[in-house]
PDB file of N, CA and C in Angstrom:
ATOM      1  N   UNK A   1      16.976 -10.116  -6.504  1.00  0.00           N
ATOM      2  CA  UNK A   1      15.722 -10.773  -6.208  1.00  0.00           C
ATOM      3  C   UNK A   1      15.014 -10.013  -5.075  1.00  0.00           C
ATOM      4  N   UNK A   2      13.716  -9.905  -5.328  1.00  0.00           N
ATOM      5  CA  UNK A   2      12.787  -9.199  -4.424  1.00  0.00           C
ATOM      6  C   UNK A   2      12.343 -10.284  -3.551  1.00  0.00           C
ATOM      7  N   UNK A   3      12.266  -9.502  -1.550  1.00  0.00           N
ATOM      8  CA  UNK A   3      12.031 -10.637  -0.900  1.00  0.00           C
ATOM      9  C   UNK A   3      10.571 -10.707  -1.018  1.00  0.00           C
ATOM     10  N   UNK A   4       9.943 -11.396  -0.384  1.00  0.00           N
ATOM     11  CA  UNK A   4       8.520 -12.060  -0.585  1.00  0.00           C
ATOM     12  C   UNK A   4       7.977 -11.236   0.273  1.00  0.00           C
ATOM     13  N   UNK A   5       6.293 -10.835   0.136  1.00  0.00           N
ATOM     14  CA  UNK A   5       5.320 -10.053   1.337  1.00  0.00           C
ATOM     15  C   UNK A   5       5.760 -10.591   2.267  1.00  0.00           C
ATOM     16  N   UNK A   6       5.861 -11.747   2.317  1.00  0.00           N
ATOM     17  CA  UNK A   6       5.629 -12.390   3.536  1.00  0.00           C
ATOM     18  C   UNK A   6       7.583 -11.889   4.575  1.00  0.00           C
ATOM     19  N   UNK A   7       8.152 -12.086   3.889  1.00  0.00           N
ATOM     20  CA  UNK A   7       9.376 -11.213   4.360  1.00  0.00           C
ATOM     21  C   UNK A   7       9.249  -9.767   5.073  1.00  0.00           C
ATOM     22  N   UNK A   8       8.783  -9.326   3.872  1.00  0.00           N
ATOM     23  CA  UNK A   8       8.833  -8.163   3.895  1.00  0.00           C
ATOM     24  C   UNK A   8       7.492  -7.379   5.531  1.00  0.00           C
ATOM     25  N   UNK A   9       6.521  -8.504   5.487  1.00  0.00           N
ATOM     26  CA  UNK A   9       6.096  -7.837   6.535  1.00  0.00           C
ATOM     27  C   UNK A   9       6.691  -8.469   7.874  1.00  0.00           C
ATOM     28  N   UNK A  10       7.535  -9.371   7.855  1.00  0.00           N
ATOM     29  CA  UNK A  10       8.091 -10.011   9.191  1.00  0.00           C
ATOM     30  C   UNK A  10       9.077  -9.353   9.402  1.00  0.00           C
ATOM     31  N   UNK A  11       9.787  -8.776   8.965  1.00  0.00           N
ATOM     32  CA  UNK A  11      10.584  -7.417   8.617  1.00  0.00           C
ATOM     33  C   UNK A  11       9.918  -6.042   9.004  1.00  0.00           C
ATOM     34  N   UNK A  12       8.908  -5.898   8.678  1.00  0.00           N
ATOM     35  CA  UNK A  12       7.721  -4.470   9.473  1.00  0.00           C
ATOM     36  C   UNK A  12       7.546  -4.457  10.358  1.00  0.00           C
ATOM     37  N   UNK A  13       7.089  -5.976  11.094  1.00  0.00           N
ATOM     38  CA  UNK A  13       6.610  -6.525  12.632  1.00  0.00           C
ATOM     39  C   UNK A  13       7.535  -6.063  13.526  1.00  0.00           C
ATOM     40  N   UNK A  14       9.068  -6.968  12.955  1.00  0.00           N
ATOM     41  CA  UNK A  14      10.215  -6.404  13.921  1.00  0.00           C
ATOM     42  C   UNK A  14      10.612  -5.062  14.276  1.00  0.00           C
ATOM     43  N   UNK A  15      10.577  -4.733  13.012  1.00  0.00           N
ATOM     44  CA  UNK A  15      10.796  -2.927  13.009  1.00  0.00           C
ATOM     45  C   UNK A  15      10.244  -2.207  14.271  1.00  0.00           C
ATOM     46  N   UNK A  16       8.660  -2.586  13.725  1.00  0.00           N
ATOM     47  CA  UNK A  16       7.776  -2.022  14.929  1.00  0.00           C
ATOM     48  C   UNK A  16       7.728  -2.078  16.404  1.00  0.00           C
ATOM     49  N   UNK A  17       8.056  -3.580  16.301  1.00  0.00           N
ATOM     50  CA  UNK A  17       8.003  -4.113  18.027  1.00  0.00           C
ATOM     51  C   UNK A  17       9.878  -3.332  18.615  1.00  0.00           C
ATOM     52  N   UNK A  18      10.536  -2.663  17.890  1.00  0.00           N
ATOM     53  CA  UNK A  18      11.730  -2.129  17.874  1.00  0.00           C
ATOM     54  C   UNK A  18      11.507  -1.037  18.242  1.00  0.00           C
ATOM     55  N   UNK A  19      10.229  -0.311  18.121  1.00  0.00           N
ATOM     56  CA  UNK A  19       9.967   1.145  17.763  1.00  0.00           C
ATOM     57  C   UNK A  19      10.340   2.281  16.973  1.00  0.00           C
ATOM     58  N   UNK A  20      10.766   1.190  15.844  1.00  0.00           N
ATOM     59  CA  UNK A  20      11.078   1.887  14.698  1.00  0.00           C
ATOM     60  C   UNK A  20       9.420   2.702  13.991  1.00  0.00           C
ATOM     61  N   UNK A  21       9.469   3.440  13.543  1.00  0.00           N
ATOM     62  CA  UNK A  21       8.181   4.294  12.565  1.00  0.00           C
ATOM     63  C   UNK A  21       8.182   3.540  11.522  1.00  0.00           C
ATOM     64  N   UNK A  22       7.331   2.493  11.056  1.00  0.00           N
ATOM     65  CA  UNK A  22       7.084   2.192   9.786  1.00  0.00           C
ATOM     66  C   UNK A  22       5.750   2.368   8.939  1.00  0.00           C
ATOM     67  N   UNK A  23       6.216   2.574   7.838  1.00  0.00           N
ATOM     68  CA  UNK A  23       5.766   3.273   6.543  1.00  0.00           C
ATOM     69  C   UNK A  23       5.743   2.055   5.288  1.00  0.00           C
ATOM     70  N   UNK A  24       4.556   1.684   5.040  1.00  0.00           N
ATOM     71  CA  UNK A  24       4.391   0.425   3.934  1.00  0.00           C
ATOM     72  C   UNK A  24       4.001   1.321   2.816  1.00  0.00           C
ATOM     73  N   UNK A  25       4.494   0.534   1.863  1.00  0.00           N
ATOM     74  CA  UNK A  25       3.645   1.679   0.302  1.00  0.00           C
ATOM     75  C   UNK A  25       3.045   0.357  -0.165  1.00  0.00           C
ATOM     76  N   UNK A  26       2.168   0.865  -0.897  1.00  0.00           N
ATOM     77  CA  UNK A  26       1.122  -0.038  -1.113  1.00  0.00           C
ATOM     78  C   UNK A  26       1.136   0.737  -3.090  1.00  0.00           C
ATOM     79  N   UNK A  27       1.839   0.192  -3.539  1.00  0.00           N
ATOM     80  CA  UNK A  27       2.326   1.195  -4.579  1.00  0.00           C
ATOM     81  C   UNK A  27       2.546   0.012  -5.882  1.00  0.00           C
ATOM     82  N   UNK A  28       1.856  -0.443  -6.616  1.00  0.00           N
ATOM     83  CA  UNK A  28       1.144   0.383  -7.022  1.00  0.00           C
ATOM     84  C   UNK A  28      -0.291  -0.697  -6.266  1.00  0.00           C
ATOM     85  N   UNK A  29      -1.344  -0.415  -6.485  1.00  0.00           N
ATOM     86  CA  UNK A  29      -2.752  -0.960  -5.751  1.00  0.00           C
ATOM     87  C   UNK A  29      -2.986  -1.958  -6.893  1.00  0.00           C
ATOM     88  N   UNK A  30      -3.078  -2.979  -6.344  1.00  0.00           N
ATOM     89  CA  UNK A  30      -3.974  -4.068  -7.152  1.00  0.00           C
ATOM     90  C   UNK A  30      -4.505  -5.235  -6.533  1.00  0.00           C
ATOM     91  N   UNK A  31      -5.061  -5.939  -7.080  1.00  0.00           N
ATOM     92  CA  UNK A  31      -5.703  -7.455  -6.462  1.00  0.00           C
ATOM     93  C   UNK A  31      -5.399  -7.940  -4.807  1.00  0.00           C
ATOM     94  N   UNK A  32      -5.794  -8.040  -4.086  1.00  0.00           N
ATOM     95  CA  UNK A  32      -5.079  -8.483  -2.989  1.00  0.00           C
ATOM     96  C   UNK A  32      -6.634  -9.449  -1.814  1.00  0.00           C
ATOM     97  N   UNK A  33      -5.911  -9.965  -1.174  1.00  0.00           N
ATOM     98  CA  UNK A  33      -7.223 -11.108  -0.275  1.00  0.00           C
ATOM     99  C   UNK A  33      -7.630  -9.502   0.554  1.00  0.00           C
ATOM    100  N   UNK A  34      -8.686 -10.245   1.283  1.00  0.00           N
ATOM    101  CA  UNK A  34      -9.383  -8.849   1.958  1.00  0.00           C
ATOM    102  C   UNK A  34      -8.480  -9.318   3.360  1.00  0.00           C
ATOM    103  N   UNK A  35      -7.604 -10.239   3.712  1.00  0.00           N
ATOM    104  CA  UNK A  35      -6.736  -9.865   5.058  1.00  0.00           C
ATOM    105  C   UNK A  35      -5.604  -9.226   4.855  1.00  0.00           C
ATOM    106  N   UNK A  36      -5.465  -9.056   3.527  1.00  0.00           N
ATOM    107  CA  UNK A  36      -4.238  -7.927   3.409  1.00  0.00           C
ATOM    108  C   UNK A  36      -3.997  -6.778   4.495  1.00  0.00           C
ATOM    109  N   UNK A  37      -5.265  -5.919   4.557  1.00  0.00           N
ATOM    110  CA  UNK A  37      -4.935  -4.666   5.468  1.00  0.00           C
ATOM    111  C   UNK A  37      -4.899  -4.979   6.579  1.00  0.00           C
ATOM    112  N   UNK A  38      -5.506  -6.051   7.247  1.00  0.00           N
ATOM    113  CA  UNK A  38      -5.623  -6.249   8.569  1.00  0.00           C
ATOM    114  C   UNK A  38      -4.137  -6.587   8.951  1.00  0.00           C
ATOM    115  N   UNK A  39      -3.231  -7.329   7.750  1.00  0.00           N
ATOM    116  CA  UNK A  39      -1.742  -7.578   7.854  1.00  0.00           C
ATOM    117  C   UNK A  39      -0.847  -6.386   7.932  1.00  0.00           C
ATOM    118  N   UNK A  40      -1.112  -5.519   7.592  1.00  0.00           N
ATOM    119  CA  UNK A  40      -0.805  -4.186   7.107  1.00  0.00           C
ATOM    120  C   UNK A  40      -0.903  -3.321   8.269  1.00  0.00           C
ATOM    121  N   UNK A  41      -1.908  -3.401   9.013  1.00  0.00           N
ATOM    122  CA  UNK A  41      -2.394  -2.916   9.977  1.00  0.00           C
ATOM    123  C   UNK A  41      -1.517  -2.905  11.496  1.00  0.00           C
ATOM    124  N   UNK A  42      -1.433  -4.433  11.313  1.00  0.00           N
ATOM    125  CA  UNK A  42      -0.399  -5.433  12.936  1.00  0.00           C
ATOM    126  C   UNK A  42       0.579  -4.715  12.874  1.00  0.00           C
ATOM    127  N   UNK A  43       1.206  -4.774  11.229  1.00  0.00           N
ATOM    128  CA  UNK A  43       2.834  -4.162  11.460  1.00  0.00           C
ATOM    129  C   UNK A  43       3.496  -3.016  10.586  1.00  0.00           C
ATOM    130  N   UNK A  44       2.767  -1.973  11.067  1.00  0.00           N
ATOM    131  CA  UNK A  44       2.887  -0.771  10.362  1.00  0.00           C
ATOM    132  C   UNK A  44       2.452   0.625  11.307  1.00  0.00           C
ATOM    133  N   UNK A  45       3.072   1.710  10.991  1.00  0.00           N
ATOM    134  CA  UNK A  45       2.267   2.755  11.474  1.00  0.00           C
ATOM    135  C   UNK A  45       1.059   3.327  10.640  1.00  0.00           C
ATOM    136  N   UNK A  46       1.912   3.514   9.741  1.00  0.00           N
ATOM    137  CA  UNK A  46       0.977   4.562   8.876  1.00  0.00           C
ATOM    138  C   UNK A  46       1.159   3.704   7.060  1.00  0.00           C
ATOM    139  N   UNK A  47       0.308   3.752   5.935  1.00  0.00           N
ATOM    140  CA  UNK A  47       0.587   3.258   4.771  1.00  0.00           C
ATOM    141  C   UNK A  47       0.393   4.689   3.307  1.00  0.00           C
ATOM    142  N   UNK A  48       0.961   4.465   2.921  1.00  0.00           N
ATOM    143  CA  UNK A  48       1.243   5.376   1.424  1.00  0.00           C
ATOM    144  C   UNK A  48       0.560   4.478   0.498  1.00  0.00           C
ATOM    145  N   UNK A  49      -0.646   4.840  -0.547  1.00  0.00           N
ATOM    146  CA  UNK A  49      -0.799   4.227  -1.489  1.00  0.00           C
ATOM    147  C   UNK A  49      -1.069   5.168  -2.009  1.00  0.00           C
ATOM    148  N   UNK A  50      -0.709   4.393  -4.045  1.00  0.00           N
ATOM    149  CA  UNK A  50      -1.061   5.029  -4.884  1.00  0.00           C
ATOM    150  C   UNK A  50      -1.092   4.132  -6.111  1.00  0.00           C
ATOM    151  N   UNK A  51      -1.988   5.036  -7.125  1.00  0.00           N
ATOM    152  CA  UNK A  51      -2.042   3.865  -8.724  1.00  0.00           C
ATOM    153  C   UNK A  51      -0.608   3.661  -9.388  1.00  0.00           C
ATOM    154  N   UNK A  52      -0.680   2.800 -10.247  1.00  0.00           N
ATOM    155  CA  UNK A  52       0.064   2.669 -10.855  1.00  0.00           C
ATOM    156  C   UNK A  52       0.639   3.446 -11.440  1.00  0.00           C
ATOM    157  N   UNK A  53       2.066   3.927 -11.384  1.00  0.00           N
ATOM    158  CA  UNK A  53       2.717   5.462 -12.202  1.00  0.00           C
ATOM    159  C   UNK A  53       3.457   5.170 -12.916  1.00  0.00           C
ATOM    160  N   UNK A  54       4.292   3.567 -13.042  1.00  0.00           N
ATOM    161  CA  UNK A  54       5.316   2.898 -13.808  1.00  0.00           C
ATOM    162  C   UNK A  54       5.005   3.097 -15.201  1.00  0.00           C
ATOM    163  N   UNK A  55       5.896   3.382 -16.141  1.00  0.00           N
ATOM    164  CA  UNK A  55       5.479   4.063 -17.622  1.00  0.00           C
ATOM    165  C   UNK A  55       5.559   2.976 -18.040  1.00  0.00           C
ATOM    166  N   UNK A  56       6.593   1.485 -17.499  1.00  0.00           N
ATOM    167  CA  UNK A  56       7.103   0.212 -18.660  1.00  0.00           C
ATOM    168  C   UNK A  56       5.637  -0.452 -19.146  1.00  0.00           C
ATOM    169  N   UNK A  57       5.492  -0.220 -19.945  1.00  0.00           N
ATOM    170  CA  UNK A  57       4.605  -0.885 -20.735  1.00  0.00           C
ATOM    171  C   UNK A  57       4.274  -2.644 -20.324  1.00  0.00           C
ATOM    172  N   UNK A  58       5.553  -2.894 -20.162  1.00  0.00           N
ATOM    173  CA  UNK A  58       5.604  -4.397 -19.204  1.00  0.00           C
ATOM    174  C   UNK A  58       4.583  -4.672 -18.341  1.00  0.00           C
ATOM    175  N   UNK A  59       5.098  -3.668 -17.214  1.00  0.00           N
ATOM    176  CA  UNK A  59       3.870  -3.981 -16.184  1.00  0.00           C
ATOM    177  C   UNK A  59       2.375  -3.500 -16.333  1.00  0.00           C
ATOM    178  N   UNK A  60       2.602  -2.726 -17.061  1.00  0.00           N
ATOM    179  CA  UNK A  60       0.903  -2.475 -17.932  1.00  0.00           C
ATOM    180  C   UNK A  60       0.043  -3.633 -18.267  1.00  0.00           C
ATOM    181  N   UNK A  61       0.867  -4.172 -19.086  1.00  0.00           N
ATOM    182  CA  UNK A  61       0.372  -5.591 -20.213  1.00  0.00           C
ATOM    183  C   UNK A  61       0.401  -6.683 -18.871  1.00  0.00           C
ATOM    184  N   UNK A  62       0.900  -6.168 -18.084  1.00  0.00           N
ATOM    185  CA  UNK A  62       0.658  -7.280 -16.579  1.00  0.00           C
ATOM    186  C   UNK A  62      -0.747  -7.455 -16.566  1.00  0.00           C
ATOM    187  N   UNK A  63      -0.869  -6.227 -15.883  1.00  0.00           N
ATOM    188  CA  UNK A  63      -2.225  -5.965 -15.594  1.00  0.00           C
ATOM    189  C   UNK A  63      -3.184  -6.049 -16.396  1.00  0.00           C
ATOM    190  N   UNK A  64      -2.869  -6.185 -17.719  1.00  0.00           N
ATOM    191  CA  UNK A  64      -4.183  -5.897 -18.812  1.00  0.00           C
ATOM    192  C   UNK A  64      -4.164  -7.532 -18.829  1.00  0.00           C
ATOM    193  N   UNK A  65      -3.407  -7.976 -18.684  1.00  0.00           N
ATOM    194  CA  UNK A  65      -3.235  -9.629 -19.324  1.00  0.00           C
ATOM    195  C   UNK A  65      -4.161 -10.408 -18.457  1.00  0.00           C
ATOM    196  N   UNK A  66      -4.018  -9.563 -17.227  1.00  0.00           N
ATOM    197  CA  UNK A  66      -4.899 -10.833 -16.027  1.00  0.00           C
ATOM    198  C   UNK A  66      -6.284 -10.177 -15.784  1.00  0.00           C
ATOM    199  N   UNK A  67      -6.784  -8.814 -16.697  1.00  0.00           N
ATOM    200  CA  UNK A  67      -8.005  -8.596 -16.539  1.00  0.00           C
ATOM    201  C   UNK A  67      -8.066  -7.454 -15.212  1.00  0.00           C
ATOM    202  N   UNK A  68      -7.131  -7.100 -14.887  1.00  0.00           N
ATOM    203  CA  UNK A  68      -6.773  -6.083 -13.860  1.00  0.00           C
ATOM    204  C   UNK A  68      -7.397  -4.481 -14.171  1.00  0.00           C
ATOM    205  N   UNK A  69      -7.641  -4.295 -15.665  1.00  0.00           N
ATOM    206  CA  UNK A  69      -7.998  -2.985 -16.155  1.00  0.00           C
ATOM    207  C   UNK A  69      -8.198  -1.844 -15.435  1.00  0.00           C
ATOM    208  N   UNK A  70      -9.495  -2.686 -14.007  1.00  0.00           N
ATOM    209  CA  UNK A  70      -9.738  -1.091 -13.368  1.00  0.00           C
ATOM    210  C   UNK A  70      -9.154  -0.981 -12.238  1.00  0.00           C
ATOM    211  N   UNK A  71      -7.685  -1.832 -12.052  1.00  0.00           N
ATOM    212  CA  UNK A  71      -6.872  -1.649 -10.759  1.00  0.00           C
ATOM    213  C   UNK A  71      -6.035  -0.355 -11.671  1.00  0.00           C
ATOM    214  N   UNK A  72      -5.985   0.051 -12.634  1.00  0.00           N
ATOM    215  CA  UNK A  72      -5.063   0.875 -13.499  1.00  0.00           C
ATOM    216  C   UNK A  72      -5.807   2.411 -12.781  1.00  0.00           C
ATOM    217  N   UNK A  73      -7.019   2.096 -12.889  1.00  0.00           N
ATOM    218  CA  UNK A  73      -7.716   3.764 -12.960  1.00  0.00           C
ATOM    219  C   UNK A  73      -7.515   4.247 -10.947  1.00  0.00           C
ATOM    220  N   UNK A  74      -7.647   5.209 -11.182  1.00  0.00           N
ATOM    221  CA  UNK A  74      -7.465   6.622 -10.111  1.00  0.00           C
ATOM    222  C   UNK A  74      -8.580   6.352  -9.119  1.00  0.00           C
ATOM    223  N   UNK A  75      -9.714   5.984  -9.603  1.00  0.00           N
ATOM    224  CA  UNK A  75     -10.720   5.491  -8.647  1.00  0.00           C
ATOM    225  C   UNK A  75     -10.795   3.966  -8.130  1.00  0.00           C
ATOM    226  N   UNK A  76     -10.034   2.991  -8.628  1.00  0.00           N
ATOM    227  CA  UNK A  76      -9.797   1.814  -8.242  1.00  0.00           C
ATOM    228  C   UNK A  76      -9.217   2.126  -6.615  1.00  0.00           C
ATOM    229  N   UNK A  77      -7.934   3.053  -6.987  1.00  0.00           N
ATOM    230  CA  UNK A  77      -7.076   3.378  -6.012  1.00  0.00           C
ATOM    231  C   UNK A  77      -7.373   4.260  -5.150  1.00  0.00           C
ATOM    232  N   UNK A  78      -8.223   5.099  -5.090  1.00  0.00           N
ATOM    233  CA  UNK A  78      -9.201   6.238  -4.061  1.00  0.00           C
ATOM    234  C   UNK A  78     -10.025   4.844  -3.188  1.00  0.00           C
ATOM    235  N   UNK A  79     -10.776   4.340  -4.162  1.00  0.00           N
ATOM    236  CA  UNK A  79     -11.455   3.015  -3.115  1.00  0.00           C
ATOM    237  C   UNK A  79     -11.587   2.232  -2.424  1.00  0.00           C
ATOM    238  N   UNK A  80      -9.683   1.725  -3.289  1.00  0.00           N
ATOM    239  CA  UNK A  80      -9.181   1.076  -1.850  1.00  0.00           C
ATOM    240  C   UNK A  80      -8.437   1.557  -1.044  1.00  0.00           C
ATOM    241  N   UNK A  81      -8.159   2.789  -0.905  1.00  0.00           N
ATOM    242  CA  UNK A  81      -7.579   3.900   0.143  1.00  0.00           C
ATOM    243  C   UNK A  81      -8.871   3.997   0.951  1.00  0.00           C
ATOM    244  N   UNK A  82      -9.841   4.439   0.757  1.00  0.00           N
ATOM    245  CA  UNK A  82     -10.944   4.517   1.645  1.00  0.00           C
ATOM    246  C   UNK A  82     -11.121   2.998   2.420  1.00  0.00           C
ATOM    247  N   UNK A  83     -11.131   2.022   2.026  1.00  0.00           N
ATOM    248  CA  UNK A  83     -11.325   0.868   2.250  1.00  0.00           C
ATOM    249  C   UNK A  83     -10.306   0.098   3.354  1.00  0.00           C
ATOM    250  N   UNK A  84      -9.071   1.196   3.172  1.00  0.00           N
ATOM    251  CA  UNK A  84      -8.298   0.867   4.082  1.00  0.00           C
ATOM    252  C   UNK A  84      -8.392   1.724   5.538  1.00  0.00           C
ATOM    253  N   UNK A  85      -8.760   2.931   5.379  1.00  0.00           N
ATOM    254  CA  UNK A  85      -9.108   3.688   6.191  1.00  0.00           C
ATOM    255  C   UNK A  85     -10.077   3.092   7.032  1.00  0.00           C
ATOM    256  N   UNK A  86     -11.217   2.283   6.547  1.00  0.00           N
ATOM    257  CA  UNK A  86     -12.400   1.787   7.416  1.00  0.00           C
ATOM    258  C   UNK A  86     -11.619   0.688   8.242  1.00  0.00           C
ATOM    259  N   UNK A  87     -10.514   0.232   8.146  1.00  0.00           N
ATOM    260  CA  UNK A  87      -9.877  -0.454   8.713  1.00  0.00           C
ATOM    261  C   UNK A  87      -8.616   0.358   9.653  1.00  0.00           C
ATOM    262  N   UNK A  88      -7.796   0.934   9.854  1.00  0.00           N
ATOM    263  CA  UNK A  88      -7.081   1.662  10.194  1.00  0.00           C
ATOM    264  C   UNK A  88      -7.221   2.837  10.571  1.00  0.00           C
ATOM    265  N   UNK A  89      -8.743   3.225  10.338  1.00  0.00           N
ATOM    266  CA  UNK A  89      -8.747   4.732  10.587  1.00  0.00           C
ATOM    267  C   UNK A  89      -8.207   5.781  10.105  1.00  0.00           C
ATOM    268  N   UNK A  90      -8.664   7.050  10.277  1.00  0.00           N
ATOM    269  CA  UNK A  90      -8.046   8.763   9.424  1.00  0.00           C
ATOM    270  C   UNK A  90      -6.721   8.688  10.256  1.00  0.00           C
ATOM    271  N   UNK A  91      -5.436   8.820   9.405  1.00  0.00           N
ATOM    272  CA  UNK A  91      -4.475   9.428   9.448  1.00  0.00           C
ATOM    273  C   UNK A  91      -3.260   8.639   9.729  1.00  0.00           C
ATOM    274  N   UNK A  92      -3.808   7.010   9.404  1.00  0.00           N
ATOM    275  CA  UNK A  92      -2.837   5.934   8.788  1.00  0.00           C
ATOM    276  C   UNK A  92      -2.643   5.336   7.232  1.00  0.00           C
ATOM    277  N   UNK A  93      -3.607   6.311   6.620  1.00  0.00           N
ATOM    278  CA  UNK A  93      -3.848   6.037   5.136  1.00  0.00           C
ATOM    279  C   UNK A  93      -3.762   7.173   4.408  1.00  0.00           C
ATOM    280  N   UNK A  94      -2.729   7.505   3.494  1.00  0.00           N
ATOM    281  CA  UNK A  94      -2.242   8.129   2.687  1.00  0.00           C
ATOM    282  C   UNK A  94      -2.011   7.923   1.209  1.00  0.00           C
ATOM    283  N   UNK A  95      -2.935   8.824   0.252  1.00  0.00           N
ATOM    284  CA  UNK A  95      -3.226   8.445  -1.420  1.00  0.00           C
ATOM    285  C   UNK A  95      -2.577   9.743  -1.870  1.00  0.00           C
ATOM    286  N   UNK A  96      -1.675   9.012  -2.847  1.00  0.00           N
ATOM    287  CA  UNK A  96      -1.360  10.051  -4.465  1.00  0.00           C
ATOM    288  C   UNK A  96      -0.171  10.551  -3.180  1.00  0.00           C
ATOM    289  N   UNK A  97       0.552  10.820  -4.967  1.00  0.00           N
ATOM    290  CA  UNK A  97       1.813  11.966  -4.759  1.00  0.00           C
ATOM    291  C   UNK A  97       1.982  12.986  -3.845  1.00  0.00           C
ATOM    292  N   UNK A  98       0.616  13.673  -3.985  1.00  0.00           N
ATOM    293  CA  UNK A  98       1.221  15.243  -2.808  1.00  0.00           C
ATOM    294  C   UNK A  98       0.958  14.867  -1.652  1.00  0.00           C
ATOM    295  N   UNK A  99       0.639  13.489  -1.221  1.00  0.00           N
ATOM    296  CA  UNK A  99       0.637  12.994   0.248  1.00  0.00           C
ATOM    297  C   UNK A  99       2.004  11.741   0.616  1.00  0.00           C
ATOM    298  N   UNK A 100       2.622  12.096  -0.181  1.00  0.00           N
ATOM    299  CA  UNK A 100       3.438  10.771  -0.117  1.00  0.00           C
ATOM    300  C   UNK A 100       4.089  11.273   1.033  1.00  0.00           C
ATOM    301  N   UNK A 101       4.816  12.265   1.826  1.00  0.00           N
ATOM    302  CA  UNK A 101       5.673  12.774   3.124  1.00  0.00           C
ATOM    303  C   UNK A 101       4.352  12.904   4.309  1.00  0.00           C
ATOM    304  N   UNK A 102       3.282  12.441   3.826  1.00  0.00           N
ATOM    305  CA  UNK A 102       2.819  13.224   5.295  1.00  0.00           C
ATOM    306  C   UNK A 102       3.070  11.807   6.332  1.00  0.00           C
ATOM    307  N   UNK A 103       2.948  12.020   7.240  1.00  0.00           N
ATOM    308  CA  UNK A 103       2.798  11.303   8.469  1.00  0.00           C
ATOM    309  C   UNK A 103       4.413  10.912   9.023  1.00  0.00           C
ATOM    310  N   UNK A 104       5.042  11.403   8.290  1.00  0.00           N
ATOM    311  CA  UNK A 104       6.619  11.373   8.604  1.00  0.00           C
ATOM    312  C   UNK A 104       6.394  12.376  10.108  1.00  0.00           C
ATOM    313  N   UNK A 105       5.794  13.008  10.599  1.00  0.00           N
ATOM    314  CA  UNK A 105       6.329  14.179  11.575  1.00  0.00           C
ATOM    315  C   UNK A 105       5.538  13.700  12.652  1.00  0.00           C
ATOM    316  N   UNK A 106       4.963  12.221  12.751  1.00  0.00           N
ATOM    317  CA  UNK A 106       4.158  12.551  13.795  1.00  0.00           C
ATOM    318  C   UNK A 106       4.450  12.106  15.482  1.00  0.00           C
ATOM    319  N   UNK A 107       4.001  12.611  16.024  1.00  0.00           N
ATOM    320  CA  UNK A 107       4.348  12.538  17.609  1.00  0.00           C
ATOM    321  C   UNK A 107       4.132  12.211  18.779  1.00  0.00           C
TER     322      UNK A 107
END
């Protein structure tokens, strides 16, 4: 069983206030309230997002079922990477694969 956001970021908080480096993936991007990032924000360093890459057809028909269609596409997920950035600023927001390691080195 998967724990709940709500776990999972009270779990980030601690990390952080620990001074642990934390790293949220936001993987795959879909539907979310607009205080999501600001949650994201409190207890995190830096975030990784990207579209949906899962091949199971399952979670496809998720998304198609609830009308999700253009959380599927590449620009859904560029938009709300930018969108998170206006919140967090350049160089806590990280999109797609060939950025998935960056911000690991920073100092």
């Amino acid at each position: 069983m998967n724990p709940t956001i709500q776990v999972r970021l009270r779990t980030a908080r601690a990390l952080k206030r620990a001074g642990m480096p934390v790293r949220i993936h936001v993987a795959p991007v879909s539907p979310h309230s607009d205080n999501f990032v600001h949650l994201l924000a409190e207890c995190s360093d830096w975030i990784w997002m990207d579209l949906l890459t899962d091949t199971k057809e399952n979670f496809r028909n998720l998304y198609l079922s609830q009308g999700w269609d253009y959380w599927l596409t590449k620009d859904a997920a560029k938009e709300e990477a930018e969108n998170f950035i206006k919140v967090l600023g350049d160089g806590r927001v990280y999109f797609g694969k060939e950025n998935f390691a960056r911000g690991w080195n920073k100092e």
